[in-house]
Protein backbone atom coordinates (compact mmCIF):
# COMPACT_ATOMS: atom_id res chain seq x y z
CA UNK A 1 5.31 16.40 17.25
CA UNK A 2 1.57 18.26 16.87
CA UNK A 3 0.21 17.95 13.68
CA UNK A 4 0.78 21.50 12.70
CA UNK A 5 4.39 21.30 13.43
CA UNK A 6 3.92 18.30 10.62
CA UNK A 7 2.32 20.38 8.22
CA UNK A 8 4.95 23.04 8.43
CA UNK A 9 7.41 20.71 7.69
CA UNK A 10 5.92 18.87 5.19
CA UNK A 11 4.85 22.20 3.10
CA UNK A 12 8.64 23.42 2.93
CA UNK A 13 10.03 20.00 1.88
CA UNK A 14 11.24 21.14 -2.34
CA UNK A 15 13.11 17.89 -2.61
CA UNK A 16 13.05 15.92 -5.94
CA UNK A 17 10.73 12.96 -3.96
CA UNK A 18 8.27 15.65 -3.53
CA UNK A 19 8.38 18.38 -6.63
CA UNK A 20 5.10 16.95 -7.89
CA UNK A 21 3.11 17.12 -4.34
CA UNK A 22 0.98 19.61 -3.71
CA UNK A 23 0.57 20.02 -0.32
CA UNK A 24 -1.09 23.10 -0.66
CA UNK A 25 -4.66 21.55 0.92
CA UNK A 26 -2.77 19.95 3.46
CA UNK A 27 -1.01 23.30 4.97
CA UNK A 28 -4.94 25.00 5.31
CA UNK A 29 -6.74 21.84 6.33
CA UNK A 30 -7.40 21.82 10.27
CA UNK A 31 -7.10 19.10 12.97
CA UNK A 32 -8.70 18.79 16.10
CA UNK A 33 -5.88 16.84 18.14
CA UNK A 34 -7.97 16.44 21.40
CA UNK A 35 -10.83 14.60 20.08
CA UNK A 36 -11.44 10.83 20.17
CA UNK A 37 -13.52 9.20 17.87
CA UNK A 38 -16.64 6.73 18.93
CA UNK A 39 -15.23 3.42 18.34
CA UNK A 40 -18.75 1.80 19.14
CA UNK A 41 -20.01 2.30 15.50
CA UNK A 42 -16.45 1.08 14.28
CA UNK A 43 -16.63 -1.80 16.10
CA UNK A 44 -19.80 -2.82 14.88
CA UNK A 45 -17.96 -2.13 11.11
CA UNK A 46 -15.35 -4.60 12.41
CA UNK A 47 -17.35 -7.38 13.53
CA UNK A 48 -19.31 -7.09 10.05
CA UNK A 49 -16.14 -7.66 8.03
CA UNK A 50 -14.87 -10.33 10.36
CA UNK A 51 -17.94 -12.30 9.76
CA UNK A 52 -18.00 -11.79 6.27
CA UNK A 53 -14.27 -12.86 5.99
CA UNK A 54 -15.27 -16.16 7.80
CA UNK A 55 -18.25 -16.74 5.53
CA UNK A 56 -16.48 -16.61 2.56
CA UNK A 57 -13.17 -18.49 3.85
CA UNK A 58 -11.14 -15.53 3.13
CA UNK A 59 -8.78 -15.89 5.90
CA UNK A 60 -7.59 -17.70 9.14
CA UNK A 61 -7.39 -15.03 11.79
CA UNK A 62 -7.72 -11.72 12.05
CA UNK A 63 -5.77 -9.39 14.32
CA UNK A 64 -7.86 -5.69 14.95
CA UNK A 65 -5.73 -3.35 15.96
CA UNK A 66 -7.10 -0.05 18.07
CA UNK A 67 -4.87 3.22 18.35
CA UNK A 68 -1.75 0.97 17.98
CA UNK A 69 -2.66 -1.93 20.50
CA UNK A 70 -4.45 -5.03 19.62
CA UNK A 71 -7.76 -5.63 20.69
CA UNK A 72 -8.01 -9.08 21.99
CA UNK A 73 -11.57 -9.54 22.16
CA UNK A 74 -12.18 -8.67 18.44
CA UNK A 75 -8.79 -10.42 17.12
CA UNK A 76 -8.86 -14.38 16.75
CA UNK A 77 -4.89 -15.23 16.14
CA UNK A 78 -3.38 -18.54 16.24
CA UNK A 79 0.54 -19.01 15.93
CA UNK A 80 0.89 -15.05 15.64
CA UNK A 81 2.17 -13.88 18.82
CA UNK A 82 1.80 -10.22 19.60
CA UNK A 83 5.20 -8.00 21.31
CA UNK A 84 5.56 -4.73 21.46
CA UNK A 85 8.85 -2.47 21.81
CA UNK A 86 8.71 1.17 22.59
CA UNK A 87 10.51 3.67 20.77
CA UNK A 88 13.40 6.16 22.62
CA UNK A 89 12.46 9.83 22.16
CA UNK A 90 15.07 11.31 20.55
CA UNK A 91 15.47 15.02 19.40
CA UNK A 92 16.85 15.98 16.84
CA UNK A 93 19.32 19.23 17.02
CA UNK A 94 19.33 20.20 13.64
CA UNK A 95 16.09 20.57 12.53
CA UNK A 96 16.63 22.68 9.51
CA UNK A 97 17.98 19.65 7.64
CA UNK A 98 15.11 17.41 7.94
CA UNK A 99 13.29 16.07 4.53
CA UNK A 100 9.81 15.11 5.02
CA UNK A 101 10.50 11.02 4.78
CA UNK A 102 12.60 12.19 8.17
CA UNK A 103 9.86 14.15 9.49
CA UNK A 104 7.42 11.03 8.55
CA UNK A 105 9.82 8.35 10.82
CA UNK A 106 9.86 10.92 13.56
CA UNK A 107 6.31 11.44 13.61
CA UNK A 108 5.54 8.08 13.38
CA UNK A 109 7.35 6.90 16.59
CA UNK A 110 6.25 9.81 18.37
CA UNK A 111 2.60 9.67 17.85
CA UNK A 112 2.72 5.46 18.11
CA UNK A 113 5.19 5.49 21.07
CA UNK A 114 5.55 1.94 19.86
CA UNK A 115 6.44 -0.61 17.41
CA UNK A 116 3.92 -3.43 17.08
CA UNK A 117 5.81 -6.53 16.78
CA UNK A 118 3.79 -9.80 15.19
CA UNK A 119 5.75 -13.49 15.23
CA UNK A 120 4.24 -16.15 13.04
CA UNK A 121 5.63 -19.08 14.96
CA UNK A 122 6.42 -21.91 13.43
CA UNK A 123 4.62 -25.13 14.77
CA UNK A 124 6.42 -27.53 17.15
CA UNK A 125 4.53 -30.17 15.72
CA UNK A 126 5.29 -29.76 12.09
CA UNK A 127 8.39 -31.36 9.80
CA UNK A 128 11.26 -29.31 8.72
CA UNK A 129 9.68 -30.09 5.26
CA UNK A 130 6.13 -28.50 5.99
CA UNK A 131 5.36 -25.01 5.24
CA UNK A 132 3.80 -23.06 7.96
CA UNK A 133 0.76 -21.69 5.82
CA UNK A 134 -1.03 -18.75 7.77
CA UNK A 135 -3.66 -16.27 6.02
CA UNK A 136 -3.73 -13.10 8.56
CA UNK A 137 -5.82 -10.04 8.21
CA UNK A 138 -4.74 -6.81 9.98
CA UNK A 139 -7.53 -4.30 10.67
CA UNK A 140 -6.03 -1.17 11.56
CA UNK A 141 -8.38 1.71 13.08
CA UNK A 142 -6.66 4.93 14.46
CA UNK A 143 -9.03 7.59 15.89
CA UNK A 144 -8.11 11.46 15.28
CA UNK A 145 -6.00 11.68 18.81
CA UNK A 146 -3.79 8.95 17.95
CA UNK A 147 -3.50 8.42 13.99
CA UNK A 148 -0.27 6.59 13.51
CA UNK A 149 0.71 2.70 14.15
CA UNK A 150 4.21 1.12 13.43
CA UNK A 151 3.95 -2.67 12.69
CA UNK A 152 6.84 -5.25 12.18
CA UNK A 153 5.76 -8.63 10.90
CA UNK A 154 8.62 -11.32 11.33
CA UNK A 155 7.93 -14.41 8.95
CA UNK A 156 10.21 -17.77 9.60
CA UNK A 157 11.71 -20.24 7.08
CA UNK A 158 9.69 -22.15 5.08
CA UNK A 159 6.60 -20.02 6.13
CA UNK A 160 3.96 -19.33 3.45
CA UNK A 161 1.57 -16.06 5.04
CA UNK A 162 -0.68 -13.69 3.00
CA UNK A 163 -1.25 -10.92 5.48
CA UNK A 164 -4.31 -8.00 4.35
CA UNK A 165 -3.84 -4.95 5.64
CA UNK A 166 -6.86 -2.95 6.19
CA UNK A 167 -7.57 0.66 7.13
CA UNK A 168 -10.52 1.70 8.84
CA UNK A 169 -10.99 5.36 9.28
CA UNK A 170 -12.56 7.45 11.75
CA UNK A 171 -16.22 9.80 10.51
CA UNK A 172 -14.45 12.90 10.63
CA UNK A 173 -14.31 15.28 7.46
CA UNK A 174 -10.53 15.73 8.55
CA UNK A 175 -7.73 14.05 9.24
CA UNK A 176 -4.15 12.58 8.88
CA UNK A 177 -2.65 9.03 9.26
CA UNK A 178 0.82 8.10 8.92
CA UNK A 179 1.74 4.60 9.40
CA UNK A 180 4.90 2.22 8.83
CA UNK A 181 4.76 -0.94 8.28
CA UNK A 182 8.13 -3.68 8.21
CA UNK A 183 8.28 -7.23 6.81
CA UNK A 184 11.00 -9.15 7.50
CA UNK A 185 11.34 -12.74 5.19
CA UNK A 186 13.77 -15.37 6.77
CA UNK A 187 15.10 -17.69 3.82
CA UNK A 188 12.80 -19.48 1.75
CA UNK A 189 9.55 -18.01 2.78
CA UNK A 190 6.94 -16.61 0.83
CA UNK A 191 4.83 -13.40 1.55
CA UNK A 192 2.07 -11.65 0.29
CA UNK A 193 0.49 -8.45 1.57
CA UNK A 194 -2.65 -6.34 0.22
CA UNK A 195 -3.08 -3.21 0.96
CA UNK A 196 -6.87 -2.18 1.14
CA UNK A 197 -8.71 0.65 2.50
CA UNK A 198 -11.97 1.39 4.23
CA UNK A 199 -12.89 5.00 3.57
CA UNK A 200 -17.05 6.51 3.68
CA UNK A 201 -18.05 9.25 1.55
CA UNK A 202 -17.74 11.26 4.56
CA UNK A 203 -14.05 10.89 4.52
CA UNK A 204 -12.74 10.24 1.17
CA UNK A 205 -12.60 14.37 0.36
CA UNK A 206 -10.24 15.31 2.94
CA UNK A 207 -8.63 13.00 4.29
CA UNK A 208 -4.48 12.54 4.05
CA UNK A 209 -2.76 9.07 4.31
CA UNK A 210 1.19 8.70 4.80
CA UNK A 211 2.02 4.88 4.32
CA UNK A 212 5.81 3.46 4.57
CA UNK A 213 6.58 -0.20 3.66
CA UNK A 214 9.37 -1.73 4.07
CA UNK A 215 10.09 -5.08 2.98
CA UNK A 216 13.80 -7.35 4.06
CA UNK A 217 13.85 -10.76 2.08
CA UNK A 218 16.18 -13.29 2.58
CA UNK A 219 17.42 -15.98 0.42
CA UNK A 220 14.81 -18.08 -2.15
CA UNK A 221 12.53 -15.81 -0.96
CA UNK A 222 8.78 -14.91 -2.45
CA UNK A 223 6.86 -11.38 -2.18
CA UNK A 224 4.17 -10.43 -3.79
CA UNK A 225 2.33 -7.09 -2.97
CA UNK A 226 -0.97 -5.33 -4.27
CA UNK A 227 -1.63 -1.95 -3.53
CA UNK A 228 -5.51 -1.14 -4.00
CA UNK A 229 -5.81 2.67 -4.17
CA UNK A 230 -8.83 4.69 -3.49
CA UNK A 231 -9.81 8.63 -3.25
CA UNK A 232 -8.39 10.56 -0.51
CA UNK A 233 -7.24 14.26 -0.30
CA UNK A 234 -3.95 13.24 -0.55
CA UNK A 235 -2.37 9.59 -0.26
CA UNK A 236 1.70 8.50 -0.43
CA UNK A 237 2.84 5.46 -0.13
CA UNK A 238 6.38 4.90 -0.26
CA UNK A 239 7.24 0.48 -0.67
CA UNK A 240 11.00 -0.67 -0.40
CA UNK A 241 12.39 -3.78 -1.16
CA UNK A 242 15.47 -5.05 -0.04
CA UNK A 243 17.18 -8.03 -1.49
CA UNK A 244 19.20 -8.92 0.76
CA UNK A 245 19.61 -12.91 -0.16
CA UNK A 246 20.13 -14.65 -3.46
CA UNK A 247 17.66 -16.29 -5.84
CA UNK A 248 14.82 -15.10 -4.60
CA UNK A 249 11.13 -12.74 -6.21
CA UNK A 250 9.48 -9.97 -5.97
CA UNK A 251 5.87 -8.71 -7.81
CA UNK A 252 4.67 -5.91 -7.10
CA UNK A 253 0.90 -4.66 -8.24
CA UNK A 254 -1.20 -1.77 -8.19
CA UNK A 255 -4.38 -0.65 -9.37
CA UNK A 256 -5.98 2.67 -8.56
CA UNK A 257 -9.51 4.61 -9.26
CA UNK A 258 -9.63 8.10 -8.87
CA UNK A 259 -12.12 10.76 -8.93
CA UNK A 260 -12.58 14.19 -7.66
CA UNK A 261 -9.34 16.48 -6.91
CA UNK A 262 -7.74 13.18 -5.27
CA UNK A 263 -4.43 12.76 -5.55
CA UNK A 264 -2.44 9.89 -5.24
CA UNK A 265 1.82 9.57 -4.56
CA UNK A 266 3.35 5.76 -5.13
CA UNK A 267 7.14 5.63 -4.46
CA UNK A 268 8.60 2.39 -5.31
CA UNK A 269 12.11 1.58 -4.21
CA UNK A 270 13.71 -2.14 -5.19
CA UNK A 271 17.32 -2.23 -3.95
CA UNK A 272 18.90 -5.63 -5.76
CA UNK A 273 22.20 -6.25 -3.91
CA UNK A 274 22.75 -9.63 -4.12
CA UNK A 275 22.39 -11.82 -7.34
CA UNK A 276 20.06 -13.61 -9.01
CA UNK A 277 17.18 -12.18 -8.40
CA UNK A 278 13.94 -10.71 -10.16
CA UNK A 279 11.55 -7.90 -9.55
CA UNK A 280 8.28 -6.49 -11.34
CA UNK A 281 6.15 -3.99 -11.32
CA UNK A 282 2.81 -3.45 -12.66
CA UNK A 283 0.97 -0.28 -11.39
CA UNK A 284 -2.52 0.89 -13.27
CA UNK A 285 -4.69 3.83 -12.53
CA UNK A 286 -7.86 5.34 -13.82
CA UNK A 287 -8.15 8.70 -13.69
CA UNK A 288 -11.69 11.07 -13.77
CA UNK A 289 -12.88 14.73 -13.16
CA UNK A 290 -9.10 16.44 -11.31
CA UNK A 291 -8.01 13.63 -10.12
CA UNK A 292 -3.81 13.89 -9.73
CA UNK A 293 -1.41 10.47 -9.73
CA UNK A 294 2.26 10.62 -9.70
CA UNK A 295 4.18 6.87 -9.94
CA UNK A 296 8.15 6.83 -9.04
CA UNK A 297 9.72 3.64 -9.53
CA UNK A 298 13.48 3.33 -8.75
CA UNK A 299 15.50 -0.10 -9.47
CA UNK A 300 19.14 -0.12 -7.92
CA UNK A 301 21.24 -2.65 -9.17
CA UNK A 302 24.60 -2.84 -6.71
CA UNK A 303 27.66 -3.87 -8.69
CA UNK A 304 27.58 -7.78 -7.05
CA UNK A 305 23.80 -8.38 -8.55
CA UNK A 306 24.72 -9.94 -11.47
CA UNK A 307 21.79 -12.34 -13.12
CA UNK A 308 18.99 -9.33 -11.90
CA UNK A 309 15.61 -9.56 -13.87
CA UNK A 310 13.56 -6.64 -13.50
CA UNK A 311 10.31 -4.97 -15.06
CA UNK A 312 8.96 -2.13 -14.62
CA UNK A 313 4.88 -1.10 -16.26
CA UNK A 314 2.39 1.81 -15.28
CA UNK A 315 -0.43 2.17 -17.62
CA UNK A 316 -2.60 4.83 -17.17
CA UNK A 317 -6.13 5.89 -18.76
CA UNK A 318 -7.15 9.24 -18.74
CA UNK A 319 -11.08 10.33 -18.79
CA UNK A 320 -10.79 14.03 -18.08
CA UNK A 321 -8.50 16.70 -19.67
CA UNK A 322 -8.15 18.20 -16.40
CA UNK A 323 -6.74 14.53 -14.97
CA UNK A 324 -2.87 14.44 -14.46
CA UNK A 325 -0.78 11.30 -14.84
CA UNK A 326 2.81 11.92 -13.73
CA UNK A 327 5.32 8.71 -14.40
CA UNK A 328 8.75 8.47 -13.41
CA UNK A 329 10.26 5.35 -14.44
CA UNK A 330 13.99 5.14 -13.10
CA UNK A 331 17.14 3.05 -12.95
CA UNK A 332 20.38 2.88 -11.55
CA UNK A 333 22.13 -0.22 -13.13
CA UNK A 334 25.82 -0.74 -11.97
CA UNK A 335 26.77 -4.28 -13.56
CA UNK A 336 26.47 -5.39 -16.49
CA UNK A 337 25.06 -8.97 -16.18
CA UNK A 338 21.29 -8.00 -15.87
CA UNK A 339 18.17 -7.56 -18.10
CA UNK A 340 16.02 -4.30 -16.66
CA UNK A 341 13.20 -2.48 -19.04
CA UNK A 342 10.74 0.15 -18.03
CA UNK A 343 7.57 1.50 -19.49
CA UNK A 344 4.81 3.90 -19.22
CA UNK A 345 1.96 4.84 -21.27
CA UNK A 346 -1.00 7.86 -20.54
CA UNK A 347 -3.66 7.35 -22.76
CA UNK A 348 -7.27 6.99 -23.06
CA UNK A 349 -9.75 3.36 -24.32
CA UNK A 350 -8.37 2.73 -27.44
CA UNK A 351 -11.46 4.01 -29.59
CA UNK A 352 -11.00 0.81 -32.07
CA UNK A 353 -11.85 -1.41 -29.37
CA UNK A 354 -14.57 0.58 -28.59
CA UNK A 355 -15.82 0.90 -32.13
CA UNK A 356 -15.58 -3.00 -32.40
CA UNK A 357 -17.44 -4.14 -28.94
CA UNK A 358 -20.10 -1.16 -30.26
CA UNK A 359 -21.14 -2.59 -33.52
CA UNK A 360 -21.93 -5.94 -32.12
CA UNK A 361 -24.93 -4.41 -30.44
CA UNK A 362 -23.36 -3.64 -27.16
CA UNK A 363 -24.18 -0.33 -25.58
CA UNK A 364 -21.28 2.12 -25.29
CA UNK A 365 -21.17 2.35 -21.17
CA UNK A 366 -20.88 -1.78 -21.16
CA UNK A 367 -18.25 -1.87 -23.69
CA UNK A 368 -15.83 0.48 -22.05
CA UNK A 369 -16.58 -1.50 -18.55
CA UNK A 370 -15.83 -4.96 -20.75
CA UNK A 371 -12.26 -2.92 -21.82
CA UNK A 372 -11.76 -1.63 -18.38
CA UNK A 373 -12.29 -5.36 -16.57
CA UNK A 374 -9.72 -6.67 -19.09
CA UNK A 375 -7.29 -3.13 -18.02
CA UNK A 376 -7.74 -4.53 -14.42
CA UNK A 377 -7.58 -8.06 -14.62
CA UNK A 378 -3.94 -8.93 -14.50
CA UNK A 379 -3.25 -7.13 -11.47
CA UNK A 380 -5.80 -9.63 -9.63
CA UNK A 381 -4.27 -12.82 -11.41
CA UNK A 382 -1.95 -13.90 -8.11
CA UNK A 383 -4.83 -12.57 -5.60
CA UNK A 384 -7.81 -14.42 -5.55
CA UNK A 385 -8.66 -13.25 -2.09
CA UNK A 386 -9.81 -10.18 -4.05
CA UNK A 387 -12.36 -11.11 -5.81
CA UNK A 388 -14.62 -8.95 -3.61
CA UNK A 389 -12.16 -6.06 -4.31
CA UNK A 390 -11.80 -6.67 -8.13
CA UNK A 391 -15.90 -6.55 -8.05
CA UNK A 392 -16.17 -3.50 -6.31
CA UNK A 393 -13.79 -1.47 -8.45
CA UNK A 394 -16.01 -3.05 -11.67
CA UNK A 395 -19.21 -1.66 -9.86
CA UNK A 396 -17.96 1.76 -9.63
CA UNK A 397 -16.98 2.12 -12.91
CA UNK A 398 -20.23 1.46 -14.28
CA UNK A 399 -21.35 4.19 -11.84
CA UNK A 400 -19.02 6.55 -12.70
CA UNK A 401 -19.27 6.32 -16.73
């Protein structure tokens, strides 16, 4: 599929998962698809972050990933084998009735041409008792001619993995990516995946990033996921969970800063099918100048899923009365047996705070940065890999008020 086939079909797409995109910026933006990016200066990038990671103990291995295949002589992976599968082209005959999340899955496989398969193998060595702990992170750089990658990541019983995913993007002014990514939790493991990005100034302002998650858990099962959002042109991510064993968790976080005429799309999916089990939600963005966030959360509750827990928050502060914060908040309960709230709020710093912090000699730029950090804390409470993340979005709020 070229990319301005994609475009087309993307710009005509009026259903209800898409009334608030505007993909006006999109449908005018132009793509070179024949040009490769010069991965030398990327590299270099890489090998910085790799080092830093070790310094600071952040994580075990790291697996780089280069236009869909891994690079072996920048990856260092232990008990992570590496498979791939290729994907059958398929056509479809009917193209009128295509929605744009069909469009993204048939894009995907076509400009991939494979799925990325990662095992975390469970040690011969170890007792049915022991855990097999394993912190992975997955450094994914696409160049312009071949911007999409389709990951599976299989976790075992009894495994206990924290897998970052991070996006490093090419120098051009323009471009698209559109990846997928699958987790699949075997009973009683526990999983938790960060999503972070990599983007220069040079990039941020028109730049357009498709992300699909998909996440399978199995029985006594633990997920947590944090999404950390930054300015692009135009960014969706759509995240489902599936519950498809009993007693088992899912947390899901967010936190976004946006500036500009960014826009960013979250579509949250939790399907509970099975009983007793819980789900949350806690997605927070910051909004400046025209920048544009729409949240869509949607909990399913099947009619077997009695004993379901589930919560559902987006905050969002507003700086700018030409910001938009769109929430959608939704839930389709059928039993009875469950508890299930939902929330949003768009406001701005509440000014009594502010007042307060003020008159105890503290200048007004510091005090809103002391009522942000406390906004923002709570999403970093299960991470503290992030530190370094939770830092950086602290320093560019004091640059930006």
């Amino acid at each position: 599929m070229k990319v301005i086939d994609f475009q087309e079909k993307i710009y005509n797409d009026k259903t209800d998962m898409w009334r608030f995109a505007n993909f006006s910026k999109l449908k005018k933006a132009t793509f070179s698809e024949e040009a490769e990016t010069e991965l030398c200066d990327i590299e270099s990038k890489i090998e910085a972050i790799i080092e830093d990671d070790k310094s600071s103990d952040r994580f075990d291995d790291c697996v780089v990933i280069i236009d869909g295949q891994v690079d072996n002589s920048l990856s260092g992976v232990q008990n992570v084998s590496v498979d791939y599968s290729q994907f059958e082209t398929s056509k479809n005959d009917d193209e009128s009735v295509e929605t744009s999340d069909s469009v993204l899955d048939s894009s995907n496989r076509e400009w991939s041409g494979s799925q990325l398969i990662l095992n975390l193998d469970v040690d011969s060595e170890s007792s049915a008792e022991t855990r097999v702990q394993k912190r992975v992170k997955l450094i994914i750089v696409s160049s312009e001619k071949n911007n999409s990658v389709n990951i599976l990541i299989n976790c075992p019983e009894k495994s206990e993995s924290s897998w970052t995913v991070l996006e490093v993007f090419p120098e051009s002014s323009s471009f698209i990516q559109n990846h997928q990514l699958t987790v699949n939790q075997s009973d009683s493991s526990k999983v938790s995946v960060v999503y972070l990005k990599s983007l220069n100034e040079s990039t941020s302002s028109d730049s357009y990033h498709f992300l699909k998650s998909l996440v399978n858990l199995g029985k006594d099962c633990e997920l947590k996921t944090l999404d950390c959002m930054e300015n692009s042109s135009f960014t969706r991510h759509k995240l489902t969970v599936n519950f498809e064993g009993e007693d088992s968790t899912a947390d899901l976080f967010g936190l976004g800063l946006f500036k500009d005429e960014t826009a960013q799309h979250t579509h949250i999916e939790i399907n509970h099918k099975v009983k007793n089990c819980t789900s949350s939600q806690l997605y927070k963005h910051m909004l400046f100048n025209r920048a544009y966030v729409e949240f869509s959360g949607l909990v399913s509750v099947s009619v077997g899923a009695s004993g379901t827990l589930s919560n559902q928050s987006n905050p969002n502060l507003v700086f700018s009365d030409d910001a938009r914060a769109y929430s959608r908040p939704q839930l389709n309960i059928l039993n009875d047996d469950v508890q299930c709230n939902h929330g949003a709020t768009v406001g701005q710093i509440d000014e009594l705070s502010l007042f307060y912090l003020k008159s105890r000699g503290i200048s007004e730029k510091e005090a809103k940065v002391v009522l942000l950090k406390g906004f923002i804390e709570d999403v970093f409470n299960d991470f503290p890999e992030c530190e370094q993340e939770k830092r950086s979005y602290l320093e560019e709020l004091r640059n930006i008020l």
